[in-house]
C-alpha atoms as a PDB file:
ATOM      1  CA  UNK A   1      32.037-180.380 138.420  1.00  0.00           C
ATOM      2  CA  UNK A   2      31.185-182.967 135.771  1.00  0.00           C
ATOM      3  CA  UNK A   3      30.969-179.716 132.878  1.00  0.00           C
ATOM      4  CA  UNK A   4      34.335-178.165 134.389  1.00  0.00           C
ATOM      5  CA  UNK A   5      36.027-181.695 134.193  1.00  0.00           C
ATOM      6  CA  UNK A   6      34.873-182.348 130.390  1.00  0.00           C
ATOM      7  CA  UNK A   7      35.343-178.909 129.323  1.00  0.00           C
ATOM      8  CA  UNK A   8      39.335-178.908 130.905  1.00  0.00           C
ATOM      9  CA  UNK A   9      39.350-182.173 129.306  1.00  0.00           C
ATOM     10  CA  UNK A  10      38.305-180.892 125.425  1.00  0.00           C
ATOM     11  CA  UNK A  11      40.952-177.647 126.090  1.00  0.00           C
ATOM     12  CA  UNK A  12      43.841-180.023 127.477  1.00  0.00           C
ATOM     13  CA  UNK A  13      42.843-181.637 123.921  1.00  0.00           C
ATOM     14  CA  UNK A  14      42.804-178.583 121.844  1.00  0.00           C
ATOM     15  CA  UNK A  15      45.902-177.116 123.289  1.00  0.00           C
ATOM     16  CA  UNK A  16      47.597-180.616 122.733  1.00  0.00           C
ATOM     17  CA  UNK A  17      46.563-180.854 119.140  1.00  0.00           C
ATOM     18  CA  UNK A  18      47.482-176.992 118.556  1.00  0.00           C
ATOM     19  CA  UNK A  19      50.796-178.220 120.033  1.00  0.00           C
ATOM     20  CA  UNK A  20      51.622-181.052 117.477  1.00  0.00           C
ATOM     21  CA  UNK A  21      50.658-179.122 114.401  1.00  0.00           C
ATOM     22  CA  UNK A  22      52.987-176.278 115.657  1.00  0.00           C
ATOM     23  CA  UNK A  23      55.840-178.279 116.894  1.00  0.00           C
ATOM     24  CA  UNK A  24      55.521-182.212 115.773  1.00  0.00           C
ATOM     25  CA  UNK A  25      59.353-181.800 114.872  1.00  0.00           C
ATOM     26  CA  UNK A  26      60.094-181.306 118.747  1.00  0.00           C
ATOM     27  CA  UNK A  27      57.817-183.271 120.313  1.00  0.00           C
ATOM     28  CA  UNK A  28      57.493-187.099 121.061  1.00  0.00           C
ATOM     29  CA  UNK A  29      55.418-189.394 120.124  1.00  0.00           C
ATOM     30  CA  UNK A  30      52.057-187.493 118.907  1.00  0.00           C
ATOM     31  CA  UNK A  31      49.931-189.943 120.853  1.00  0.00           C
ATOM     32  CA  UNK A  32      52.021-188.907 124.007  1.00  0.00           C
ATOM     33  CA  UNK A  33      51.314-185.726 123.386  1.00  0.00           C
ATOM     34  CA  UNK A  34      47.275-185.867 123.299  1.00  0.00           C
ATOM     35  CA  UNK A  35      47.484-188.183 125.879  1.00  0.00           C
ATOM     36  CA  UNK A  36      49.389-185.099 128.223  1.00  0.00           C
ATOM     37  CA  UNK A  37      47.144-182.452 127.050  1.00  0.00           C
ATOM     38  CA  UNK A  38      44.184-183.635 128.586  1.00  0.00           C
ATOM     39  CA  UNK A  39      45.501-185.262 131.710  1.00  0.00           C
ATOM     40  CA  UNK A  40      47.183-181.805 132.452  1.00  0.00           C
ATOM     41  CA  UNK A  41      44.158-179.769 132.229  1.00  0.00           C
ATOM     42  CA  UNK A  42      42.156-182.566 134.147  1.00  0.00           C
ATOM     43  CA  UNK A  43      44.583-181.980 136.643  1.00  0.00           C
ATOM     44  CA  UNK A  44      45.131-178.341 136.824  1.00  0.00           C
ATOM     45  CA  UNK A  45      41.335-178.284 136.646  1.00  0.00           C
ATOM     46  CA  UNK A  46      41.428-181.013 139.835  1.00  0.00           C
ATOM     47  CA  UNK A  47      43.522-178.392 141.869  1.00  0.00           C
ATOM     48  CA  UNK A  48      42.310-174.720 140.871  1.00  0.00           C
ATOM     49  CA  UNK A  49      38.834-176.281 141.814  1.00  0.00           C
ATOM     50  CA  UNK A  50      39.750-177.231 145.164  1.00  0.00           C
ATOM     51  CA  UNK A  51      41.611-173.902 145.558  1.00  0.00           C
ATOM     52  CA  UNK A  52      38.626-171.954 144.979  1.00  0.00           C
ATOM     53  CA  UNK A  53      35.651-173.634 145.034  1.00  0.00           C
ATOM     54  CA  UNK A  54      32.766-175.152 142.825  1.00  0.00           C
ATOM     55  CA  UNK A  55      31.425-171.498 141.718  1.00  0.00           C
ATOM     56  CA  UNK A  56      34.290-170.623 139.620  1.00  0.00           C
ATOM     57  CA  UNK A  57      34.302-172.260 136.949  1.00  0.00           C
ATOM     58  CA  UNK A  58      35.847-169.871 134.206  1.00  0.00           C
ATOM     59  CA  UNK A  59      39.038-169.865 136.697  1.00  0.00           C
ATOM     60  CA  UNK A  60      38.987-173.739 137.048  1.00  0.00           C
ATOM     61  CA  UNK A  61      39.395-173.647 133.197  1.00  0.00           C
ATOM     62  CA  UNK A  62      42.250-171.068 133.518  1.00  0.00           C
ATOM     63  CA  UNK A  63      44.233-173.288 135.874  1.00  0.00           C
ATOM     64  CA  UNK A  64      43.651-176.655 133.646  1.00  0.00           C
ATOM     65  CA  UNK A  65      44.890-174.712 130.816  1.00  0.00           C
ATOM     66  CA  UNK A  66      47.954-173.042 132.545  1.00  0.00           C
ATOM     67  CA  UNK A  67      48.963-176.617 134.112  1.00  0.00           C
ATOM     68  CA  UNK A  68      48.317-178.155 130.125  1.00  0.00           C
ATOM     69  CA  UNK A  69      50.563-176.021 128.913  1.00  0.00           C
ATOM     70  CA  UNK A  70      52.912-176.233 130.846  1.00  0.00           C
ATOM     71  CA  UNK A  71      53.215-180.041 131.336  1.00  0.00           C
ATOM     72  CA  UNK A  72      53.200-179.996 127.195  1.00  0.00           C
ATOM     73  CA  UNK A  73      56.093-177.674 128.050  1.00  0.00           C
ATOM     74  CA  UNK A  74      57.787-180.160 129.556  1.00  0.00           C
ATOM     75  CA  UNK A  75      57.956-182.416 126.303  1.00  0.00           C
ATOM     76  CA  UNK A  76      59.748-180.200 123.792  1.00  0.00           C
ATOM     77  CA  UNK A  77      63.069-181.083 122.706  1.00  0.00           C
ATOM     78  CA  UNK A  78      65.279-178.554 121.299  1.00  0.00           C
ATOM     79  CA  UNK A  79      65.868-177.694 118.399  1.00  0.00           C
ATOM     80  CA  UNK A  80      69.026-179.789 116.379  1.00  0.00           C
ATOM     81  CA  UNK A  81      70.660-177.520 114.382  1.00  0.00           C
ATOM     82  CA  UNK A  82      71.468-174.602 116.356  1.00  0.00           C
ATOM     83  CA  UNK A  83      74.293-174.334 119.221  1.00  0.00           C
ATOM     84  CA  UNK A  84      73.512-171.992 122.391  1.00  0.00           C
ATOM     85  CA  UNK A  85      76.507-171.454 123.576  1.00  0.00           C
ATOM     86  CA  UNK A  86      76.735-169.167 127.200  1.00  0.00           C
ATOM     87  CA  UNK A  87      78.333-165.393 127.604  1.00  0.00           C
ATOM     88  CA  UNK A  88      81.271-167.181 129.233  1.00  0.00           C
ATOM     89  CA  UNK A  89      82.356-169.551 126.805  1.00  0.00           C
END
């Protein structure tokens, strides 16, 4: 448990830094944003391991990068120059 916690915790990292490089312009704060890496993985990690149990640990690492990513998700702003505008406009 202690490998699959630190190891979640190091990808929730990566994916956060891979995030800022890629989109600083849309994101807040960058120490937000390594701050929500890790503590998304940690606990996507938390519940995939309780889901299925302490002998899967490449799927633990699955679900604390799928719940990383998609709390990172969660922070991007959009973009300022463009307008979306709908089909019924």
């Amino acid at each position: 448990m202690i490998l699959e916690a630190l190891g979640s915790m190091l990808l929730g990292l990566a994916l956060a830094w891979a995030a800022a490089r890629r989109y600083g312009h849309r994101l807040p704060a960058r120490a937000l944003v390594l701050s929500t890496g890790p503590a998304g993985a940690l606990i996507g990690a938390f519940i995939t391991h309780m889901a299925l149990g302490p002998d899967h640990a490449p799927a633990t690492l699955v679900g604390a990068a799928a719940v990383s990513v998609a709390l990172l998700s969660l922070l991007l702003r959009p973009t300022r120059g463009r307008l979306h505008r709908s089909a019924t406009a």
